[in-house]
N, C-alpha and C. Protein backbone atom coordinates (compact mmCIF):
# COMPACT_ATOMS: atom_id res chain seq x y z
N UNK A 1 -60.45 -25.60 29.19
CA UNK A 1 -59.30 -24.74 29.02
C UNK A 1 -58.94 -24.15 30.38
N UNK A 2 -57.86 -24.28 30.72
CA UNK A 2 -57.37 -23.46 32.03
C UNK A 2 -57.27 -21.92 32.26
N UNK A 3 -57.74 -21.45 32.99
CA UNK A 3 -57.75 -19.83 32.68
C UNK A 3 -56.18 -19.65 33.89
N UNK A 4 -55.94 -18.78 32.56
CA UNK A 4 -54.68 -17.73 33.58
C UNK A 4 -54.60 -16.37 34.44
N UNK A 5 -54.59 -16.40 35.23
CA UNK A 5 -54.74 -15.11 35.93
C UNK A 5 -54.00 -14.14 35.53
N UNK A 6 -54.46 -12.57 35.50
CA UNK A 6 -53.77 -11.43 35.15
C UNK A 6 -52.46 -11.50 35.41
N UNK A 7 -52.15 -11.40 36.24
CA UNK A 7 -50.22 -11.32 37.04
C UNK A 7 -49.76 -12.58 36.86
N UNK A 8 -50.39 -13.56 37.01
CA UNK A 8 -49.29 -15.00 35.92
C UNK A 8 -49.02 -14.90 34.51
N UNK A 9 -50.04 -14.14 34.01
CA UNK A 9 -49.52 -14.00 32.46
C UNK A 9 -48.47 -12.64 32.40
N UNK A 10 -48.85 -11.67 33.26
CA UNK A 10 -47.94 -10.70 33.01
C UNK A 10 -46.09 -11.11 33.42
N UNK A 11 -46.24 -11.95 34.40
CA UNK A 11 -45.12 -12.75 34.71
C UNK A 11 -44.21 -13.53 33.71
N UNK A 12 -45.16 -14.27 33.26
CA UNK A 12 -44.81 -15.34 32.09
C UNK A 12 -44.21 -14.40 31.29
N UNK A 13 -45.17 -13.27 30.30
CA UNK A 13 -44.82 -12.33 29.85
C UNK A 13 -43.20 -11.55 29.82
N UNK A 14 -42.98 -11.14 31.01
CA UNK A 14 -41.70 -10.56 31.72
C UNK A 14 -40.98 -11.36 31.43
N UNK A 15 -41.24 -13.23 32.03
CA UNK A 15 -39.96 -13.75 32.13
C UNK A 15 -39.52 -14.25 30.95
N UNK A 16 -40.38 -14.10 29.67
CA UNK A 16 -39.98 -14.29 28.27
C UNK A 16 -39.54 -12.98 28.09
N UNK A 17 -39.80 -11.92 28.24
CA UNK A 17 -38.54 -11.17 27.27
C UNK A 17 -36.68 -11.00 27.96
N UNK A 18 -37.55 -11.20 29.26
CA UNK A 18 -35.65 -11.30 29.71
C UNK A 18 -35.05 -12.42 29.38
N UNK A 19 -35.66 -13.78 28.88
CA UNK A 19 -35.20 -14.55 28.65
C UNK A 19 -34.25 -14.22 26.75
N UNK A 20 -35.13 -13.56 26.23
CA UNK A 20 -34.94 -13.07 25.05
C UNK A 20 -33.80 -11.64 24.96
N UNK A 21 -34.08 -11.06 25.34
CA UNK A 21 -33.17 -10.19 25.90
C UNK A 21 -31.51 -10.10 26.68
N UNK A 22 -31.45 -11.46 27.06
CA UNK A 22 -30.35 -12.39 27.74
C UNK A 22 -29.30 -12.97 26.67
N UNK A 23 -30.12 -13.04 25.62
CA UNK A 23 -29.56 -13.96 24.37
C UNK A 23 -29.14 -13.00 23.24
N UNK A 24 -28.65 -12.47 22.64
CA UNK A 24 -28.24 -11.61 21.78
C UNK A 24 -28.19 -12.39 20.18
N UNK A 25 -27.80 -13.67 20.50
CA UNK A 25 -27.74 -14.84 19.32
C UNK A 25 -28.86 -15.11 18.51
N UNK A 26 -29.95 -14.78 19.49
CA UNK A 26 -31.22 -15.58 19.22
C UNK A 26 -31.59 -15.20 17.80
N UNK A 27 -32.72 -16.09 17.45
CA UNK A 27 -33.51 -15.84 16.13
C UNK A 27 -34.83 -14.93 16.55
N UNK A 28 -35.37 -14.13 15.89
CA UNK A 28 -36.42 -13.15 16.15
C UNK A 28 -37.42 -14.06 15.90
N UNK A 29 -38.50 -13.97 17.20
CA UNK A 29 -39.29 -14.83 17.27
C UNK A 29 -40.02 -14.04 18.04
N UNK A 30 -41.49 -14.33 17.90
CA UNK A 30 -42.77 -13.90 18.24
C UNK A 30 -43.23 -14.63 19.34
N UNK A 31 -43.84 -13.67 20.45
CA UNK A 31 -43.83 -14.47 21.72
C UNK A 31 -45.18 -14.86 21.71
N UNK A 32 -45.64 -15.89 22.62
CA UNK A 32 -47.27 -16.32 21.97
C UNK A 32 -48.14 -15.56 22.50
N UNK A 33 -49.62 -15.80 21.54
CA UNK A 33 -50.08 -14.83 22.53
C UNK A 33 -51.40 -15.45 23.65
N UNK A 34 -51.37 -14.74 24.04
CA UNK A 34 -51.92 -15.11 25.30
C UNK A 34 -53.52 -14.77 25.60
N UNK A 35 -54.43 -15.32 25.88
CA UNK A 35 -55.86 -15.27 25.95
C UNK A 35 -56.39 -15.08 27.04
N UNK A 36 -57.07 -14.06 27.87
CA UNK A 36 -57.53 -13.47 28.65
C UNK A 36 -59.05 -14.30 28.98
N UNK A 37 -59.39 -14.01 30.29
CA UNK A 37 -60.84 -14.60 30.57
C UNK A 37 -61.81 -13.91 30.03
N UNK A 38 -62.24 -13.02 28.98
CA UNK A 38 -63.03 -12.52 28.00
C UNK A 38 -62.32 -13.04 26.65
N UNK A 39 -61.89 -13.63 26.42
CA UNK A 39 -61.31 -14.30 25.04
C UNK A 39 -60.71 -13.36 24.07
N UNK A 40 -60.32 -12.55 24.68
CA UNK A 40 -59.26 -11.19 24.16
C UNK A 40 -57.95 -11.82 23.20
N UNK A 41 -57.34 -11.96 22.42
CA UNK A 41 -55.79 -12.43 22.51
C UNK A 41 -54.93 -11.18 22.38
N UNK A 42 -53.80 -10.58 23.09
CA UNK A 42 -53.29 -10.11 22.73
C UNK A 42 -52.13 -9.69 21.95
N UNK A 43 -51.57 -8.88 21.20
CA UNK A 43 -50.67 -8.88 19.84
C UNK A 43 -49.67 -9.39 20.46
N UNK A 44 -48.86 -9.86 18.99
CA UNK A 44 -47.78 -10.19 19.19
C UNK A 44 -46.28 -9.51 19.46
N UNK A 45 -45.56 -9.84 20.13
CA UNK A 45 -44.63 -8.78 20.50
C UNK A 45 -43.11 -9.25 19.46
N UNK A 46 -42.97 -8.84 18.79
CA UNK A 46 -41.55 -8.99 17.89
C UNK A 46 -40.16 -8.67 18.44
N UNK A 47 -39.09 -9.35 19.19
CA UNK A 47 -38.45 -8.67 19.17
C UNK A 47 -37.16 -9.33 18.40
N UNK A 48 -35.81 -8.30 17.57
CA UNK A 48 -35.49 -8.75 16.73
C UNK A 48 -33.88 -9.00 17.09
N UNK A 49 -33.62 -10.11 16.53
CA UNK A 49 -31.82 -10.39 16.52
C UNK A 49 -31.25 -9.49 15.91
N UNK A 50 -30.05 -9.65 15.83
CA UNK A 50 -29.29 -8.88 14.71
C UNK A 50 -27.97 -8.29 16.35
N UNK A 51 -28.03 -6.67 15.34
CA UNK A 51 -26.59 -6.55 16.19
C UNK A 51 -25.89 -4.97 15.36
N UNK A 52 -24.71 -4.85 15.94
CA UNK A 52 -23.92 -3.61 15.09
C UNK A 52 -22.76 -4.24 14.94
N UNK A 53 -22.47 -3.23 13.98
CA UNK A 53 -21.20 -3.72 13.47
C UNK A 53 -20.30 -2.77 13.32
N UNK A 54 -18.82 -2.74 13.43
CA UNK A 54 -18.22 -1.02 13.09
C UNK A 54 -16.85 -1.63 12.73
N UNK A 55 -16.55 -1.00 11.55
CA UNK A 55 -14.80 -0.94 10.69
C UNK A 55 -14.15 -0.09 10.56
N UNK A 56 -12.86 -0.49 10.11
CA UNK A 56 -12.22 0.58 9.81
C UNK A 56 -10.96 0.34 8.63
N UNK A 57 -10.89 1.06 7.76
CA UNK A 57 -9.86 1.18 7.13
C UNK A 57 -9.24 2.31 6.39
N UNK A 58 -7.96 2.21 6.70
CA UNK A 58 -6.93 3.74 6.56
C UNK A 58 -7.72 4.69 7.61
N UNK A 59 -8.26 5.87 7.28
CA UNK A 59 -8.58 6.70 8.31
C UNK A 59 -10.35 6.84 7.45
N UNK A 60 -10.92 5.54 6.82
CA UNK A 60 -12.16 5.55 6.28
C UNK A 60 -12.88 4.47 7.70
N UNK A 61 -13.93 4.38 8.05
CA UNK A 61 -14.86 4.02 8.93
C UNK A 61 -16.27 3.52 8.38
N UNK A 62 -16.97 2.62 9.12
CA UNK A 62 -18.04 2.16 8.44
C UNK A 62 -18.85 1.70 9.82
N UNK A 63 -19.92 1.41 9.61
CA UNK A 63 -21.01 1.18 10.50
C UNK A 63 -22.03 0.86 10.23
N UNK A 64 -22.78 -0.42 10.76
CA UNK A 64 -23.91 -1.25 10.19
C UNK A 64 -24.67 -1.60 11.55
N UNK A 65 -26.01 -1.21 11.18
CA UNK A 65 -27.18 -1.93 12.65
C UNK A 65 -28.43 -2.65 11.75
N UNK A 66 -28.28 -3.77 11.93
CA UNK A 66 -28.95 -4.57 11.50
C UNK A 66 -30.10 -5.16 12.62
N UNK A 67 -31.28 -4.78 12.11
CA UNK A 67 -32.57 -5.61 12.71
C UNK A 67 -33.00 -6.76 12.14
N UNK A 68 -32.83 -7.69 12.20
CA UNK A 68 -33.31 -9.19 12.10
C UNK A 68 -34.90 -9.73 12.26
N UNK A 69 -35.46 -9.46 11.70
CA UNK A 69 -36.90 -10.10 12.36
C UNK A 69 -37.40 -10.83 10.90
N UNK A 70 -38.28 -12.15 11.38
CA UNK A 70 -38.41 -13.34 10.62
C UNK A 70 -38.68 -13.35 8.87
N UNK A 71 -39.16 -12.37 8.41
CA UNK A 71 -39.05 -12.00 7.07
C UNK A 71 -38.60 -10.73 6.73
N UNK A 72 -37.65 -9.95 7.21
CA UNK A 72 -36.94 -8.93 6.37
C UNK A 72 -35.93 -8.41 7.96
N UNK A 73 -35.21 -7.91 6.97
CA UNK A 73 -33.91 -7.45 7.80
C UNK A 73 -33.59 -5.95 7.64
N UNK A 74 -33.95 -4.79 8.84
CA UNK A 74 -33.86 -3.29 8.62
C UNK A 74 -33.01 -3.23 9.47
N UNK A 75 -32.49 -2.02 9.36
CA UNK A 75 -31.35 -1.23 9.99
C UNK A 75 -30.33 0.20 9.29
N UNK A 76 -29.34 0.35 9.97
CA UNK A 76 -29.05 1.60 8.83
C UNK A 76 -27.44 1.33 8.49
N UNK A 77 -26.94 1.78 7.79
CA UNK A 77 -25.75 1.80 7.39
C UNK A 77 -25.19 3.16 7.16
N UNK A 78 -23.54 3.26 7.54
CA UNK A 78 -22.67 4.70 7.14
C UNK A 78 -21.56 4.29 7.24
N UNK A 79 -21.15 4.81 5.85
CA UNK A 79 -19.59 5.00 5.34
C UNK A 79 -19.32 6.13 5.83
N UNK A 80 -17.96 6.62 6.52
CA UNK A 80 -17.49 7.59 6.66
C UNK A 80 -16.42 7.36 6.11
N UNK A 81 -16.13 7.96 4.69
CA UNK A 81 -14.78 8.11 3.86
C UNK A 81 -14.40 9.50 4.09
N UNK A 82 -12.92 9.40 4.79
CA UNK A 82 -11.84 10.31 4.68
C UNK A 82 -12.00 11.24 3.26
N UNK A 83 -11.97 12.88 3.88
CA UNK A 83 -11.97 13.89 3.28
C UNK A 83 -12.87 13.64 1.87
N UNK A 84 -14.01 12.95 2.19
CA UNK A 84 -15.53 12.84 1.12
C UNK A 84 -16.38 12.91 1.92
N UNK A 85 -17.48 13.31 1.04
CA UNK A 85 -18.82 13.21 1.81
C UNK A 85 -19.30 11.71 2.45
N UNK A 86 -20.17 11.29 3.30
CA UNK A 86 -20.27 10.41 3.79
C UNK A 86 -21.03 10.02 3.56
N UNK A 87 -21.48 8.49 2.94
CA UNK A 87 -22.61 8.01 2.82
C UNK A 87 -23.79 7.44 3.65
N UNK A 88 -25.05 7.88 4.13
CA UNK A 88 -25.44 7.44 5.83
C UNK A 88 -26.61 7.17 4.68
N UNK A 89 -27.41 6.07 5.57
CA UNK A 89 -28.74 5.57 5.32
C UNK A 89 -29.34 4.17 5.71
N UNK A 90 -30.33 3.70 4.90
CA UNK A 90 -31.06 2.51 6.09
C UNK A 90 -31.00 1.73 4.91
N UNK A 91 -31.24 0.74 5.67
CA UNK A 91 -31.18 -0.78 4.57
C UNK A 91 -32.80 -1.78 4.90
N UNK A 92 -32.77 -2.48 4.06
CA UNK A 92 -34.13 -3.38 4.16
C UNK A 92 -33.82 -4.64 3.21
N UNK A 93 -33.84 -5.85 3.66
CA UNK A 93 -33.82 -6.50 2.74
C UNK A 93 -33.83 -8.34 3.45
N UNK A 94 -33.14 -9.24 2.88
CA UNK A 94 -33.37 -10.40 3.36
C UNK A 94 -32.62 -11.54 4.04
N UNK A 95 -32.09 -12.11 5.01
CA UNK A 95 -30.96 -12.75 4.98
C UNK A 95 -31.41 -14.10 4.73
N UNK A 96 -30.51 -14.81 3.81
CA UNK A 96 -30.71 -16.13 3.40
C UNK A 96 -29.20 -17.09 3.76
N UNK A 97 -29.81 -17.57 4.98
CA UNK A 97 -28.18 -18.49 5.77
C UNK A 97 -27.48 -17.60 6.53
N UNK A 98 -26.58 -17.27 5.91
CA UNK A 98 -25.58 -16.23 6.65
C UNK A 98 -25.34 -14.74 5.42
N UNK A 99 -26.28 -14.96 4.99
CA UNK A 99 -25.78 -13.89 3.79
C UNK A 99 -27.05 -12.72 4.14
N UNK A 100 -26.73 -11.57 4.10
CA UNK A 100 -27.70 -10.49 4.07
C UNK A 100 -27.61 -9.40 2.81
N UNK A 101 -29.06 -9.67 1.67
CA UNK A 101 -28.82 -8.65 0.99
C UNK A 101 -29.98 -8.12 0.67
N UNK A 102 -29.49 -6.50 0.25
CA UNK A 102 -30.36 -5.51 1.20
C UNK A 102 -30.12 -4.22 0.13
N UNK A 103 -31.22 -3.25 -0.07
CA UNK A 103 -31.52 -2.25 -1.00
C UNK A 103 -30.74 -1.29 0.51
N UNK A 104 -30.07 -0.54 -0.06
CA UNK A 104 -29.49 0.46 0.79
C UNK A 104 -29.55 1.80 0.38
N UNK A 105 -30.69 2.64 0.94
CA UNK A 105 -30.92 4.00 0.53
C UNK A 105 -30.26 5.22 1.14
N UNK A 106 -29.53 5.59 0.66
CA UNK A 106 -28.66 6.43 1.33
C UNK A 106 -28.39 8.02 0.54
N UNK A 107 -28.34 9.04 1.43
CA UNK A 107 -27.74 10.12 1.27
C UNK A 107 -26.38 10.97 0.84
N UNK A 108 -26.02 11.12 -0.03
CA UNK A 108 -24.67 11.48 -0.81
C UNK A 108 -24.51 12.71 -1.30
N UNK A 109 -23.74 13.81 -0.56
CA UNK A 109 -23.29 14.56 -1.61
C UNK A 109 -24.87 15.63 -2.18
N UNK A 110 -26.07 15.34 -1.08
CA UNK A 110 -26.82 15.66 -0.86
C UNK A 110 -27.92 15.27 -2.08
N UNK A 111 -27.46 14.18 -2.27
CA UNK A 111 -28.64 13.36 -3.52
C UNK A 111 -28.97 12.19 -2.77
N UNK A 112 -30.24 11.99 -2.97
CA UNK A 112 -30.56 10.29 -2.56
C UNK A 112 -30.37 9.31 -3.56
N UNK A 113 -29.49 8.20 -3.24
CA UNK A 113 -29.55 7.26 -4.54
C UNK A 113 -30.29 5.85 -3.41
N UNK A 114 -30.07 4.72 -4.60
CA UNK A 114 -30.20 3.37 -3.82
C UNK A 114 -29.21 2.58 -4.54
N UNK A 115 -28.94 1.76 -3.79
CA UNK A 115 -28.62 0.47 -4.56
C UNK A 115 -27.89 -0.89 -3.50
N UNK A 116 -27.97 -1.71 -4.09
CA UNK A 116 -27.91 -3.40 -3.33
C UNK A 116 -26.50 -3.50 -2.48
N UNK A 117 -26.60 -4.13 -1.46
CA UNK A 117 -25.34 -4.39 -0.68
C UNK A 117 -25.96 -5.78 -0.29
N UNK A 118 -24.35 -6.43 0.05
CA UNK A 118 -24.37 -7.39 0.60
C UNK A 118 -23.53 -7.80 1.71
N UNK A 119 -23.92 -8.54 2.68
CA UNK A 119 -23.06 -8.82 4.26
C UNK A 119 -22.95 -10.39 3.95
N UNK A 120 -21.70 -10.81 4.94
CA UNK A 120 -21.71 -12.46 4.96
C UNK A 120 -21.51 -11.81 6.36
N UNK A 121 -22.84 -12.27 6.96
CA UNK A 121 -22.65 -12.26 8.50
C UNK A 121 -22.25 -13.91 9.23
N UNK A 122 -20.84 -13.74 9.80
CA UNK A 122 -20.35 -15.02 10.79
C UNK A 122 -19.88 -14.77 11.80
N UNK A 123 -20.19 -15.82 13.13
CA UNK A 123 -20.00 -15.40 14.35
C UNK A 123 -19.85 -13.90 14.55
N UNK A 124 -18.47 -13.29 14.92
CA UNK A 124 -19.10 -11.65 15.14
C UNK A 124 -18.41 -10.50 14.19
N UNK A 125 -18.86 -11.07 12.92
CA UNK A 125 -18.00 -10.09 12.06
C UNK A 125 -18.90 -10.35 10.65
N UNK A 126 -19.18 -9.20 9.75
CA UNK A 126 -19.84 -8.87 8.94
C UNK A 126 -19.14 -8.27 7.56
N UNK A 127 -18.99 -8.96 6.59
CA UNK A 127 -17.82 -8.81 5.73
C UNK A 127 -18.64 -8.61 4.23
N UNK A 128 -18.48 -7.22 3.82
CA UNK A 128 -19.35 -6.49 2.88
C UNK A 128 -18.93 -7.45 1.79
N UNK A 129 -19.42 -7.69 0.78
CA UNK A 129 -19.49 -8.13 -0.62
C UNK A 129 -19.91 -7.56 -1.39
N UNK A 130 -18.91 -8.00 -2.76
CA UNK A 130 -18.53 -7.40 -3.70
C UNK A 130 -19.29 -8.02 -5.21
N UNK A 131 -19.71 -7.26 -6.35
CA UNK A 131 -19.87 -8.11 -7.79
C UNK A 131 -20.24 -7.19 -8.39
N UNK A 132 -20.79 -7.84 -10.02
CA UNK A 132 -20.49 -6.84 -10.88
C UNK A 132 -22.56 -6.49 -10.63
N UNK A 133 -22.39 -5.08 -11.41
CA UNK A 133 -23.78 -4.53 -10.85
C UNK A 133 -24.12 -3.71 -12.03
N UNK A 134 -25.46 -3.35 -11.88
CA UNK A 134 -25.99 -3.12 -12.87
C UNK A 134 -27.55 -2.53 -12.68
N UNK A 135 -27.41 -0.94 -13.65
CA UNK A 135 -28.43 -0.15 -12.78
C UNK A 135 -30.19 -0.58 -13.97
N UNK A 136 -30.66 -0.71 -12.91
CA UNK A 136 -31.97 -0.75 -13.27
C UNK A 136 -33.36 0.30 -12.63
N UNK A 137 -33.98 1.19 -13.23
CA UNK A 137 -35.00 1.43 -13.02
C UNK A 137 -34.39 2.82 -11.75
N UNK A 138 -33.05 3.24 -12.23
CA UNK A 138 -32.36 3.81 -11.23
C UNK A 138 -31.68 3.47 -10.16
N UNK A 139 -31.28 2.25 -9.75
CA UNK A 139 -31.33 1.79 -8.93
C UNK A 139 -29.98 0.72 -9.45
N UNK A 140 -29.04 0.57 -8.48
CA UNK A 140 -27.50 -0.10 -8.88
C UNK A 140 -28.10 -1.88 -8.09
N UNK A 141 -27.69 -2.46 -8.73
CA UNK A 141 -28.32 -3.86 -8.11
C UNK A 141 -27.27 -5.18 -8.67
N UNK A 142 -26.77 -5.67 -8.25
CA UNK A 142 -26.17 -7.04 -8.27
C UNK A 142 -26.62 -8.34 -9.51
N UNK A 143 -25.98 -7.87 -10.35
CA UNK A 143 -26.11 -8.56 -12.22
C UNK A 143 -26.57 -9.76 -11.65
N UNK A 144 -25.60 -10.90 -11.13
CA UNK A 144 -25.79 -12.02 -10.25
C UNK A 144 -25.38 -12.29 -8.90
N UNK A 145 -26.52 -12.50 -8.21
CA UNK A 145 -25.85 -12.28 -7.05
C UNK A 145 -25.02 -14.01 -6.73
N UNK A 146 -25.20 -14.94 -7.37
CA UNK A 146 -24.14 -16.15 -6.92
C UNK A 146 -23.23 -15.82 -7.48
N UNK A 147 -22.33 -14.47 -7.95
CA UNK A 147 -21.27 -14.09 -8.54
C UNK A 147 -20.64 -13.07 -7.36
N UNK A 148 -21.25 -12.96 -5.99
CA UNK A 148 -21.07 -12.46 -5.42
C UNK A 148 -19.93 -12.65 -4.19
N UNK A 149 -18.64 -11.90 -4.15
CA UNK A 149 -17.06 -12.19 -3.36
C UNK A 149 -17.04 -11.45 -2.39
N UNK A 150 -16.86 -11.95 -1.23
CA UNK A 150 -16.81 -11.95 -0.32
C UNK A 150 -15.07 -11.54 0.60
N UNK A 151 -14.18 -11.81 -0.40
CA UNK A 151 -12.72 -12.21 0.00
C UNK A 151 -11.81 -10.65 0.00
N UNK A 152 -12.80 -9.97 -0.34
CA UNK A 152 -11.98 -8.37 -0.32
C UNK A 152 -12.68 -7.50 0.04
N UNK A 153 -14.00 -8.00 0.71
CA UNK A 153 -14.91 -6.66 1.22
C UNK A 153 -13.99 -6.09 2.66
N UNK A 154 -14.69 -4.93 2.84
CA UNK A 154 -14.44 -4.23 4.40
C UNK A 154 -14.96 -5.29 5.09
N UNK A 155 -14.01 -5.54 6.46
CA UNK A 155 -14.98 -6.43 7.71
C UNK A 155 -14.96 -5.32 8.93
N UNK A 156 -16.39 -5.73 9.41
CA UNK A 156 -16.97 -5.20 10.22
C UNK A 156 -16.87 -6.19 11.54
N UNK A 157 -16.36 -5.32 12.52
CA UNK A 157 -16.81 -6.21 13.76
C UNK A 157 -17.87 -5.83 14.94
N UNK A 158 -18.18 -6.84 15.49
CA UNK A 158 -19.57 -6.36 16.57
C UNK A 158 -19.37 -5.94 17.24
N UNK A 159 -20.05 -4.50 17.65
CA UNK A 159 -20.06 -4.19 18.68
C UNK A 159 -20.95 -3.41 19.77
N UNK A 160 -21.30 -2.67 20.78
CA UNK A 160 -22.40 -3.00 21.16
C UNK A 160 -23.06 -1.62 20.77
N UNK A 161 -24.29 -1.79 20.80
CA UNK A 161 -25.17 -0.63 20.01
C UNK A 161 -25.36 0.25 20.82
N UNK A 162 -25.40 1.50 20.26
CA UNK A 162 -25.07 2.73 21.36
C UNK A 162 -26.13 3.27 20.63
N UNK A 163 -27.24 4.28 21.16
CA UNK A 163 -28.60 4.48 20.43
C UNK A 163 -27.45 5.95 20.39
């Protein structure tokens, strides 16, 4: 086995996340890990795709940050509806293709509820979806989700994430 020296791996290291970091497109992928001359390996470093998103309609506003990493998709979401309370909170859930759907726990009117949302994320725009729903166990959730329309949600477009 070839041993790597400290500062070549820390190099290697470096020049994979700027390489990752460069790419905004990418798929969240785990960088390898790397084995030290005491047979150490060290963890893996995650870092995740995804992106923001921000809409608008009439004088109502919306906003989505989606974290991408290889089995679940976090981030937060907020409605800001004109002269209502605003709905803010985080999401968790799965994207399958281009579709992201996701338990969205959010704050209202100073109650916590949950319930299911859905994104058709393409190239740079994120277009909420719509269907019929149905509460379970407290919780509002998507009857079927292959019944799920896409053609009248809010669209969201990308833009860059401001912490």
């Amino acid at each position: 086995m070839k041993k790597i020296n400290v500062s070549s791996r820390k190099w290697a290291l470096l020049f994979m996340l700027g390489l990752a970091c460069n790419n905004p497109q990418q798929e969240a992928k785990p960088i390898a890990a790397a084995e030290d001359s005491a047979g150490k390996t060290e963890n893996h470093i995650m870092i995740p795709a995804g992106g923001c998103y921000a809409g608008q309609s009439g004088r109502d506003s919306f906003f989505l940050k989606a974290e991408v990493f290889p089995n679940v998709v976090t981030g937060k979401l907020t409605y800001r509806f004109h002269e209502k309370d605003k709905n803010e909170g985080t999401i968790e859930g799965v994207l399958k293709g281009d579709t992201l759907i996701a338990d969205y726990t959010f704050v209202s009117e100073g109650k916590t509820s949950m319930r299911q949302v859905a994104f058709l994320l393409k190239d740079s725009i994120a277009i909420e979806g719509h269907g019929a729903m149905e509460e379970k166990d407290g919780k509002l959730l998507f009857s079927n989700r292959d019944s799920i329309h896409f053609n009248e949600g809010i669209q969201l477009h990308k833009v860059p994430c401001g912490e």
